[in-house]
N, C-alpha and C. Protein backbone atom coordinates (compact mmCIF):
# COMPACT_ATOMS: atom_id res chain seq x y z
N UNK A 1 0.82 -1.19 0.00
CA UNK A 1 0.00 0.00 0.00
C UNK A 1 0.87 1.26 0.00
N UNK A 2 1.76 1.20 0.70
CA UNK A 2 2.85 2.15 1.00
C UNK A 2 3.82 2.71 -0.59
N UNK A 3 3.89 1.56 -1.77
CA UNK A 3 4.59 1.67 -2.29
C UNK A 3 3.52 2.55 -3.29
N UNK A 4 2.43 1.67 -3.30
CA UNK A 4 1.33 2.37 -4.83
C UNK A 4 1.19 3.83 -4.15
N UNK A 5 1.33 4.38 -2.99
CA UNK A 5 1.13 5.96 -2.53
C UNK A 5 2.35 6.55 -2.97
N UNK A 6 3.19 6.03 -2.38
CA UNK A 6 4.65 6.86 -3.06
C UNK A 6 4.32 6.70 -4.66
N UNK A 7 4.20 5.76 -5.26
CA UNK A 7 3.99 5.93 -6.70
C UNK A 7 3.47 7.34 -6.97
N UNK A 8 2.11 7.20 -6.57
CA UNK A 8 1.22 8.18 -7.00
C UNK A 8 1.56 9.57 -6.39
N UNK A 9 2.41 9.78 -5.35
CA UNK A 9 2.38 11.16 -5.14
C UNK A 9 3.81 11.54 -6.24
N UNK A 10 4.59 10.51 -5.99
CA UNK A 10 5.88 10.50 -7.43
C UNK A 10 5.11 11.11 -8.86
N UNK A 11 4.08 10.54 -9.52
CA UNK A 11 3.73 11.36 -10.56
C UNK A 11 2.77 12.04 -10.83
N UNK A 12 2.44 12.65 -8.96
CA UNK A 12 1.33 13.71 -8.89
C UNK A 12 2.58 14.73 -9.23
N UNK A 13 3.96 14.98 -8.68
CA UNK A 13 4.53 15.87 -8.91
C UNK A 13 5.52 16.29 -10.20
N UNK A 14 5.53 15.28 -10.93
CA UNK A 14 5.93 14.82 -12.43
C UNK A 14 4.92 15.83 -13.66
N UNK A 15 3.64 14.92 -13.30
CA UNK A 15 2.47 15.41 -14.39
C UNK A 15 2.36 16.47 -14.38
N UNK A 16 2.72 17.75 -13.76
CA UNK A 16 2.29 18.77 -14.49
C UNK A 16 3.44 19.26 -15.18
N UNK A 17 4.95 18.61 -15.66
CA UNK A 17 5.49 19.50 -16.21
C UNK A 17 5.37 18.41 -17.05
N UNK A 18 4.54 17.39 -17.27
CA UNK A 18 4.67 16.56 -18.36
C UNK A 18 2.99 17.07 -19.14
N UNK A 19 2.76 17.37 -18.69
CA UNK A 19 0.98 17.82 -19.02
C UNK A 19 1.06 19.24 -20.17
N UNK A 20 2.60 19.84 -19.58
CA UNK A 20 2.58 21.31 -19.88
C UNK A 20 3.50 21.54 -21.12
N UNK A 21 3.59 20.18 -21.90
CA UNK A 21 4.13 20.03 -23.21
C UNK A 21 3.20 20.50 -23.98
N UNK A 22 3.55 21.33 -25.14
CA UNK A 22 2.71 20.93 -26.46
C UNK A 22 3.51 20.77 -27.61
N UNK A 23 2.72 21.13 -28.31
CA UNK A 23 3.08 21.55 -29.75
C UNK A 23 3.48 22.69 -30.44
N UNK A 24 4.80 22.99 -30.64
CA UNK A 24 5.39 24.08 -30.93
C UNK A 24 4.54 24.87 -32.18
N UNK A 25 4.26 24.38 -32.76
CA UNK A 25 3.39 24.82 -34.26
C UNK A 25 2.45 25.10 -33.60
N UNK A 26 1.54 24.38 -32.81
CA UNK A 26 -0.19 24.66 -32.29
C UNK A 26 0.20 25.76 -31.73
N UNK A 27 1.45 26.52 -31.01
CA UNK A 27 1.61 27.60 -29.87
C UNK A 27 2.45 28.98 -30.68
N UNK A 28 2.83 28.29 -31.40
CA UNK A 28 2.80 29.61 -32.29
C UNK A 28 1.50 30.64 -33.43
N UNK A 29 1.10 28.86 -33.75
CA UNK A 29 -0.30 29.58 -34.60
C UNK A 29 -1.09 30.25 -34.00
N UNK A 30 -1.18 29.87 -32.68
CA UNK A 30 -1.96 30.43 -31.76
C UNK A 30 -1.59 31.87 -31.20
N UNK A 31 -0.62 31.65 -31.07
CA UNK A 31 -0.42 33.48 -30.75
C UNK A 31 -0.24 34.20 -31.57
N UNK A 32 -0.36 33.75 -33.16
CA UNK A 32 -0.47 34.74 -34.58
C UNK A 32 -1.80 34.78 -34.53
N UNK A 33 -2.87 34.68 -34.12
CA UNK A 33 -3.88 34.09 -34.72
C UNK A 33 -4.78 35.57 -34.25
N UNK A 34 -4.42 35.77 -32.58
CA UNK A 34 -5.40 36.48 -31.85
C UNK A 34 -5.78 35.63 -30.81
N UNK A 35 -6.25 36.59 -29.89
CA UNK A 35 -7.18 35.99 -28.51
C UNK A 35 -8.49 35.08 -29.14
N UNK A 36 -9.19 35.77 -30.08
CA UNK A 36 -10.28 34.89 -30.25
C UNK A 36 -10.28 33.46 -31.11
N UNK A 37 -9.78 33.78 -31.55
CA UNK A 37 -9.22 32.46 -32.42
C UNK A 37 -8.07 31.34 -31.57
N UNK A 38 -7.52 32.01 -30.55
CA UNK A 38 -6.50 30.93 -29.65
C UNK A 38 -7.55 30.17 -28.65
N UNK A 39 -8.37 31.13 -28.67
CA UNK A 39 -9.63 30.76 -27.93
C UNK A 39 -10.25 29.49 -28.16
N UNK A 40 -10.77 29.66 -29.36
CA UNK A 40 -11.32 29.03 -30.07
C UNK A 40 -10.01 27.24 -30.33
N UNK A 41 -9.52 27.78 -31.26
CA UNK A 41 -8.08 26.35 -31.00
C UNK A 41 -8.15 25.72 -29.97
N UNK A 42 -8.19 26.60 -28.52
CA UNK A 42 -7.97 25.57 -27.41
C UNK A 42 -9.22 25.01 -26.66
N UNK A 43 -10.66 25.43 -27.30
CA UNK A 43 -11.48 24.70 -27.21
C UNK A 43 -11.45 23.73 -27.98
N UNK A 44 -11.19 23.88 -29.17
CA UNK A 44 -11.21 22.62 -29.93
C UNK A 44 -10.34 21.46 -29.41
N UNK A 45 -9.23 21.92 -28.90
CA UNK A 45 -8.25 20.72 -28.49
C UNK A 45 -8.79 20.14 -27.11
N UNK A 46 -9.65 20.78 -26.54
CA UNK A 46 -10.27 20.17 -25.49
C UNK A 46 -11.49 19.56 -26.05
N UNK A 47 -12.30 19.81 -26.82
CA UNK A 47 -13.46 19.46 -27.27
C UNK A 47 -12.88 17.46 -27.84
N UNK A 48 -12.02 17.88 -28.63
CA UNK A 48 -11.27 16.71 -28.99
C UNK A 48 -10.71 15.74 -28.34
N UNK A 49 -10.33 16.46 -27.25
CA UNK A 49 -9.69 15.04 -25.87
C UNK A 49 -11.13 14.72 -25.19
N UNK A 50 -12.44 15.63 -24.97
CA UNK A 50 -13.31 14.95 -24.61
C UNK A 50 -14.01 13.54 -24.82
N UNK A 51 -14.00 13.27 -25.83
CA UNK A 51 -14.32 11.99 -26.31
C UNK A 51 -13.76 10.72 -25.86
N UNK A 52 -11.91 10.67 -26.02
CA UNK A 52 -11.65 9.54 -25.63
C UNK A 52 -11.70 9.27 -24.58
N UNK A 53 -11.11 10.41 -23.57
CA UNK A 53 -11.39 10.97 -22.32
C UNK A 53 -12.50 10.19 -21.16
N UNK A 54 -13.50 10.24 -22.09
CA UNK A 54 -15.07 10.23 -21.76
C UNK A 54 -15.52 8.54 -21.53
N UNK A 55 -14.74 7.99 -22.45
CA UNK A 55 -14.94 6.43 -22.70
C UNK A 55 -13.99 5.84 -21.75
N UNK A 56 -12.48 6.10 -21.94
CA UNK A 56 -11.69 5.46 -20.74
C UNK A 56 -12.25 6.28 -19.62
N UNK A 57 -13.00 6.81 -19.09
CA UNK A 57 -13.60 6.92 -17.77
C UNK A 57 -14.69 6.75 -17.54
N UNK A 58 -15.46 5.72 -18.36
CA UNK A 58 -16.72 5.12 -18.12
C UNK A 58 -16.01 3.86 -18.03
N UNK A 59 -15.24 3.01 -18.83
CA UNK A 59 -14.83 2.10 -18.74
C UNK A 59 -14.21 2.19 -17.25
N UNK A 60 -13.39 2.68 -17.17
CA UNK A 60 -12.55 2.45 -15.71
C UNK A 60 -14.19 2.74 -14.86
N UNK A 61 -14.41 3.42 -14.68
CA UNK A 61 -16.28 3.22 -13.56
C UNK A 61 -16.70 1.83 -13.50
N UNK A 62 -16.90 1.61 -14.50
CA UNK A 62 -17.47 0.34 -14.81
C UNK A 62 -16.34 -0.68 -14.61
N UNK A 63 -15.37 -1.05 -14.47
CA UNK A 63 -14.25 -2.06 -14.29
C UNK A 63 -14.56 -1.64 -12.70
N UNK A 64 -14.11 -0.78 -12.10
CA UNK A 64 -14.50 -0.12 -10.59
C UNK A 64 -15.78 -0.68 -10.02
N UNK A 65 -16.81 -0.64 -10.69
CA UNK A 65 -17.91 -1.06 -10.01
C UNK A 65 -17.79 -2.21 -9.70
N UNK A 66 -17.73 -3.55 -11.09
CA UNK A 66 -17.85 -4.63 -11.11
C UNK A 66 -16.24 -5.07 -10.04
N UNK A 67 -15.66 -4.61 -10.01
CA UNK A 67 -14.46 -5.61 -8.93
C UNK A 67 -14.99 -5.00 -7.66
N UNK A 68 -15.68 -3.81 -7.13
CA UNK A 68 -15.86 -3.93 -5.92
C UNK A 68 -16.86 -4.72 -5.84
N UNK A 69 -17.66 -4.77 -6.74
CA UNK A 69 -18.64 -5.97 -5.74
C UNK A 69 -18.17 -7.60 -5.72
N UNK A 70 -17.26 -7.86 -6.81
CA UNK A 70 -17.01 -8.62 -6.21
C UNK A 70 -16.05 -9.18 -4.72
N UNK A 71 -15.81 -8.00 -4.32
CA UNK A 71 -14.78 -8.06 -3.41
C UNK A 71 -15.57 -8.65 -2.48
């Protein structure tokens, strides 16, 4: 138990400079573009991770549900 916590606080403090990568092209277009239009881009890139997003976390719910009850 001890070890999966150290895990997880290990790449609670990792992930955000790994989160805070992008894409050099997406971050330039974006600041040629304007506020409203960067705007816009970075809804889309969120609109776009929603989806898969959405499924691996119904799946993991659902894997979650079914092993606690069987516990």
């Amino acid at each position: 138990m001890k070890k999966r916590l150290l895990i997880l606080v290990v790449f609670m403090f990792l992930a955000p400079a790994v989160w805070a990568q992008g894409c050099s092209m997406c971050t330039k277009t974006a600041a040629s573009l304007g506020a409203k239009s960067a705007k816009g881009l970075n809804r889309g890139i969120i609109y776009l991770g929603f989806v898969p997003l959405s499924i691996l976390g119904t799946i993991g719910a659902i894997w979650w549900k079914y092993n606690k009850n069987n516990s």
